[in-house]
C-alpha atoms as a PDB file:
ATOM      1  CA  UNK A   1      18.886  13.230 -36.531  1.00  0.00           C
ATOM      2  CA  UNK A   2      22.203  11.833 -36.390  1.00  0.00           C
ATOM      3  CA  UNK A   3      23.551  14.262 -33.924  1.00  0.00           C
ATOM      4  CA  UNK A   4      20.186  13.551 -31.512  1.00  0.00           C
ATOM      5  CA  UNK A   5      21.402   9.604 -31.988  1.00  0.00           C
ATOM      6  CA  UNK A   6      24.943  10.676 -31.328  1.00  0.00           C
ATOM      7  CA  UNK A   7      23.771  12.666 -27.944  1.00  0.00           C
ATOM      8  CA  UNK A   8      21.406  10.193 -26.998  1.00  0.00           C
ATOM      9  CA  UNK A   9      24.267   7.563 -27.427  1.00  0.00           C
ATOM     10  CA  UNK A  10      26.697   9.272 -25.153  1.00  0.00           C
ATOM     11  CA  UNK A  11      24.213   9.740 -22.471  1.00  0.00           C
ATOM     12  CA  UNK A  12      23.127   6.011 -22.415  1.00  0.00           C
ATOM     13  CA  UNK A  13      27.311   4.653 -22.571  1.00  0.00           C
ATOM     14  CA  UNK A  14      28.303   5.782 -19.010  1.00  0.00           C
ATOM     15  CA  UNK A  15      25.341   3.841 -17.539  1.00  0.00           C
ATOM     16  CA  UNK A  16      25.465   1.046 -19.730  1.00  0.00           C
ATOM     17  CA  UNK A  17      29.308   0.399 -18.845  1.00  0.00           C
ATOM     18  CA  UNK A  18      28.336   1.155 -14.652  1.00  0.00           C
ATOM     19  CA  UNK A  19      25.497  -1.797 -14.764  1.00  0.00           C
ATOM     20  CA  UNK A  20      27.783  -4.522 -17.380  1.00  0.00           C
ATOM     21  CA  UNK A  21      29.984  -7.352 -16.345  1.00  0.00           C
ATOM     22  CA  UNK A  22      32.729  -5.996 -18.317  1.00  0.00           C
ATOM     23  CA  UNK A  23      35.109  -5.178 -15.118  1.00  0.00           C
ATOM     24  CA  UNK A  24      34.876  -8.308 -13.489  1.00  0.00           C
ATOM     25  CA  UNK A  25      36.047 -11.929 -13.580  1.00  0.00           C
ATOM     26  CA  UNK A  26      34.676 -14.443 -15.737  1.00  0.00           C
ATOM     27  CA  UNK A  27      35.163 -16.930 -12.803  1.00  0.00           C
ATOM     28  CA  UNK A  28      32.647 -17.473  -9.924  1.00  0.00           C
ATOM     29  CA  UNK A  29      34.339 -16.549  -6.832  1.00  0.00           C
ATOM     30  CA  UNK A  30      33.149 -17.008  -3.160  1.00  0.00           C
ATOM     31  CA  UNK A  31      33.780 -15.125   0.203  1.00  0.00           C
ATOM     32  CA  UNK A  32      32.676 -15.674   3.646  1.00  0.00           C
ATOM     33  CA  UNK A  33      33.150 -12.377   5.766  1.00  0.00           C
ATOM     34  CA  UNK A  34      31.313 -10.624   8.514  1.00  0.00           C
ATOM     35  CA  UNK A  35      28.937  -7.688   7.529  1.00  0.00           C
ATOM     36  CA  UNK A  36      30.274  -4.164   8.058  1.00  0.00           C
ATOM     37  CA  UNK A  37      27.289  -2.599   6.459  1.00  0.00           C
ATOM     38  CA  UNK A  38      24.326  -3.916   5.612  1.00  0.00           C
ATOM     39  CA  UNK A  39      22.291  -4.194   2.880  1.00  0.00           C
ATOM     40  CA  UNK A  40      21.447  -0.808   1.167  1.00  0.00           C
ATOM     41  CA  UNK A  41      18.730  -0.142  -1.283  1.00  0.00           C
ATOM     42  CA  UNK A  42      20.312   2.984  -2.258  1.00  0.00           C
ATOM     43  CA  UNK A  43      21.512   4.160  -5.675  1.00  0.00           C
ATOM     44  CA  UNK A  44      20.732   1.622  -8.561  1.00  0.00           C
ATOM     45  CA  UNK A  45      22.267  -0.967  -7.124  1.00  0.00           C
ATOM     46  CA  UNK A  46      21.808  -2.224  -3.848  1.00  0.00           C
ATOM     47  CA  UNK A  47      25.089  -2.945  -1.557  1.00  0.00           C
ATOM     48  CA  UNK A  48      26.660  -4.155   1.067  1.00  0.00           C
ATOM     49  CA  UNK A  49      30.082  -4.490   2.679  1.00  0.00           C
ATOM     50  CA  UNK A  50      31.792  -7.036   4.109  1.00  0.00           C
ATOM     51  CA  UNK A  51      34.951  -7.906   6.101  1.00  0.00           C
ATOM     52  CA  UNK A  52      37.208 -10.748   5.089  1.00  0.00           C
ATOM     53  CA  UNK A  53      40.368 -11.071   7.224  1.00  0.00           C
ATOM     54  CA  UNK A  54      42.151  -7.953   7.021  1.00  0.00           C
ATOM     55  CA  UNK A  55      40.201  -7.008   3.684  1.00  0.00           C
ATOM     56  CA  UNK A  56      36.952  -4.926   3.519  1.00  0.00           C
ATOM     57  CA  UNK A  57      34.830  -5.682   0.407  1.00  0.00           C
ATOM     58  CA  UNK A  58      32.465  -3.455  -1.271  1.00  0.00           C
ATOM     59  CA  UNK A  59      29.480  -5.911  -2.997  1.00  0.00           C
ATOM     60  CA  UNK A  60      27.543  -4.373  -5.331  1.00  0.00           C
ATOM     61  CA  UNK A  61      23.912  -6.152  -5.654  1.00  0.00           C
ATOM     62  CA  UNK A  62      21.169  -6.266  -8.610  1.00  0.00           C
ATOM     63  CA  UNK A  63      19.259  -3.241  -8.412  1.00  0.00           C
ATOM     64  CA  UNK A  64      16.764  -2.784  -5.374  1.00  0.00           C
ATOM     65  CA  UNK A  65      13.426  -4.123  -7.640  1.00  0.00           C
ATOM     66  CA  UNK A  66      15.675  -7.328  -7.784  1.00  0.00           C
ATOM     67  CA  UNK A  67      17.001  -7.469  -4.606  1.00  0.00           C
ATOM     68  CA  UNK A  68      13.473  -7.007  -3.157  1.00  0.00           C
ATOM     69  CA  UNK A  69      11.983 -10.077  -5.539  1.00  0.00           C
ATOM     70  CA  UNK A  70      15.178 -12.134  -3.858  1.00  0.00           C
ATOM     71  CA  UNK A  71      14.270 -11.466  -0.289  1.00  0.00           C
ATOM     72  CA  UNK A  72      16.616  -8.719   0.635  1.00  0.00           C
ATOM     73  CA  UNK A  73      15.676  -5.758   2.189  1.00  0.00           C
ATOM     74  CA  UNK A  74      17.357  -3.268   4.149  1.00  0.00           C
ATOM     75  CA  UNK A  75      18.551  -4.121   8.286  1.00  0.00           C
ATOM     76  CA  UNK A  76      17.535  -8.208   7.154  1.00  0.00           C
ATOM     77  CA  UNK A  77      20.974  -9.177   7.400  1.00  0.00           C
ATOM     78  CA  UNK A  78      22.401  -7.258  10.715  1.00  0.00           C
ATOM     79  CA  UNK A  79      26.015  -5.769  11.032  1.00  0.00           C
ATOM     80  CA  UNK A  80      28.100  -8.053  12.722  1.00  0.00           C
ATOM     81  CA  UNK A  81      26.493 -11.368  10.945  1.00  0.00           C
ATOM     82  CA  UNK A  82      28.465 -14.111   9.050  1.00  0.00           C
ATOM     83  CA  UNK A  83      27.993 -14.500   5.383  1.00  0.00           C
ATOM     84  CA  UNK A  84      28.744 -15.997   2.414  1.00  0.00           C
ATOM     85  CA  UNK A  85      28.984 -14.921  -0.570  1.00  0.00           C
ATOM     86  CA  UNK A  86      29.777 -15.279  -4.205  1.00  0.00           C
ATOM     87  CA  UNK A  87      30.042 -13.149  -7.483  1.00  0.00           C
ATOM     88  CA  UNK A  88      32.486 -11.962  -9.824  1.00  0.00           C
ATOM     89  CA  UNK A  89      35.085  -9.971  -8.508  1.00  0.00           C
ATOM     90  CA  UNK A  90      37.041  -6.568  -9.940  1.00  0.00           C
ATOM     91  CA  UNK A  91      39.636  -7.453 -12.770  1.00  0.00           C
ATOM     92  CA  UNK A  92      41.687  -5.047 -10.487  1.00  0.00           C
ATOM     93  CA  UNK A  93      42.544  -7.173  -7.854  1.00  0.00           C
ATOM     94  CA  UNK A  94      44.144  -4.304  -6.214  1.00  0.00           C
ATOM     95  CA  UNK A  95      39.983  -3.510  -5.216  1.00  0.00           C
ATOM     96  CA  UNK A  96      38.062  -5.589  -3.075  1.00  0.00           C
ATOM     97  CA  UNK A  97      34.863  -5.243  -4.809  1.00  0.00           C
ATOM     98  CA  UNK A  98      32.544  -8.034  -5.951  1.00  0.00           C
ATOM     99  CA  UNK A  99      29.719  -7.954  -8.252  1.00  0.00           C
ATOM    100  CA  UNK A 100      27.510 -10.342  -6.141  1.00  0.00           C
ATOM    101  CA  UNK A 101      25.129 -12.903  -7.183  1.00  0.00           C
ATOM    102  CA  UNK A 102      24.044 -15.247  -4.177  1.00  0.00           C
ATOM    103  CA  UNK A 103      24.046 -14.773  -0.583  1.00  0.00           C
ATOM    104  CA  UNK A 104      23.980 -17.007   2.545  1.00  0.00           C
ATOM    105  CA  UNK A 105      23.128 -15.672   6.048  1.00  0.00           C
ATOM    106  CA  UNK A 106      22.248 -18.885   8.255  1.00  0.00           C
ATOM    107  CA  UNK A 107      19.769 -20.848   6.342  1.00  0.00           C
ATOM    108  CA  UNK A 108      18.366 -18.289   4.048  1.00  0.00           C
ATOM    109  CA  UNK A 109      19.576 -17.814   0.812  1.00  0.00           C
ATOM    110  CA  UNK A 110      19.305 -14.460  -1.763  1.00  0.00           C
ATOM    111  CA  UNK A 111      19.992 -15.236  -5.372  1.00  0.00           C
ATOM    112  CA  UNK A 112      20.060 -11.824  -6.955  1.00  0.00           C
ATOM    113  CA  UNK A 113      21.292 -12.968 -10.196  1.00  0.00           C
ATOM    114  CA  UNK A 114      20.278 -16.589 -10.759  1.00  0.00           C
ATOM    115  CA  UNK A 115      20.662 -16.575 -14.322  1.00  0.00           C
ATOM    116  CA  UNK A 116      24.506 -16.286 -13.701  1.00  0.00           C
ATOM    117  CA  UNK A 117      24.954 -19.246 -10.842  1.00  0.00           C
END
């Protein structure tokens, strides 16, 4: 028994740490950048990157059930469109990724995480 809760335990800690908050900034920060890619409902998370000045961010999104219940869906937001953004960035500065929760394009708005505005 304890070795199955000892197996079953290592299997659930590398997903557990990929989906926490625990790399990123306590602090809200926010972006506006032009869309490189657009929104992807690939993988468990849905993404999206963005260009901001000379810097190309990777956002990583709530997963794609999420996303969907917050209005995104994939080609909504097209390559070349203005955004803003905001989310908790890497603890790394060094990476220009950003754990998003709330996007602008125009007049719509996406909260993916609402709970954390």
């Amino acid at each position: 028994m304890l070795r199955m809760s000892l197996a079953l335990f290592l299997i659930a800690t590398p997903a557990f740490a990929h989906h926490g908050w625990g790399g990123q900034e306590e602090a809200v920060t926010s972006l506006t950048g032009t869309v490189v890619q657009g929104v992807s409902m690939a993988g468990p998370h849905a993404t999206m990157t963005i260009k901001v000045a000379n810097d190309v961010w990777d956002l990583t999104l709530a997963p794609p059930p999420r996303a969907e219940r917050a209005g995104l869906k994939e080609g909504l937001i097209p390559v070349g469109a203005t955004v803003m953004v905001r989310g908790n960035r890497n603890l790394d500065h060094a990476k220009h990724e950003m754990k998003t929760i709330y996007i602008k394009h125009g007049a719509a708005e996406y909260h993916v995480y609402p709970d954390r505005e």
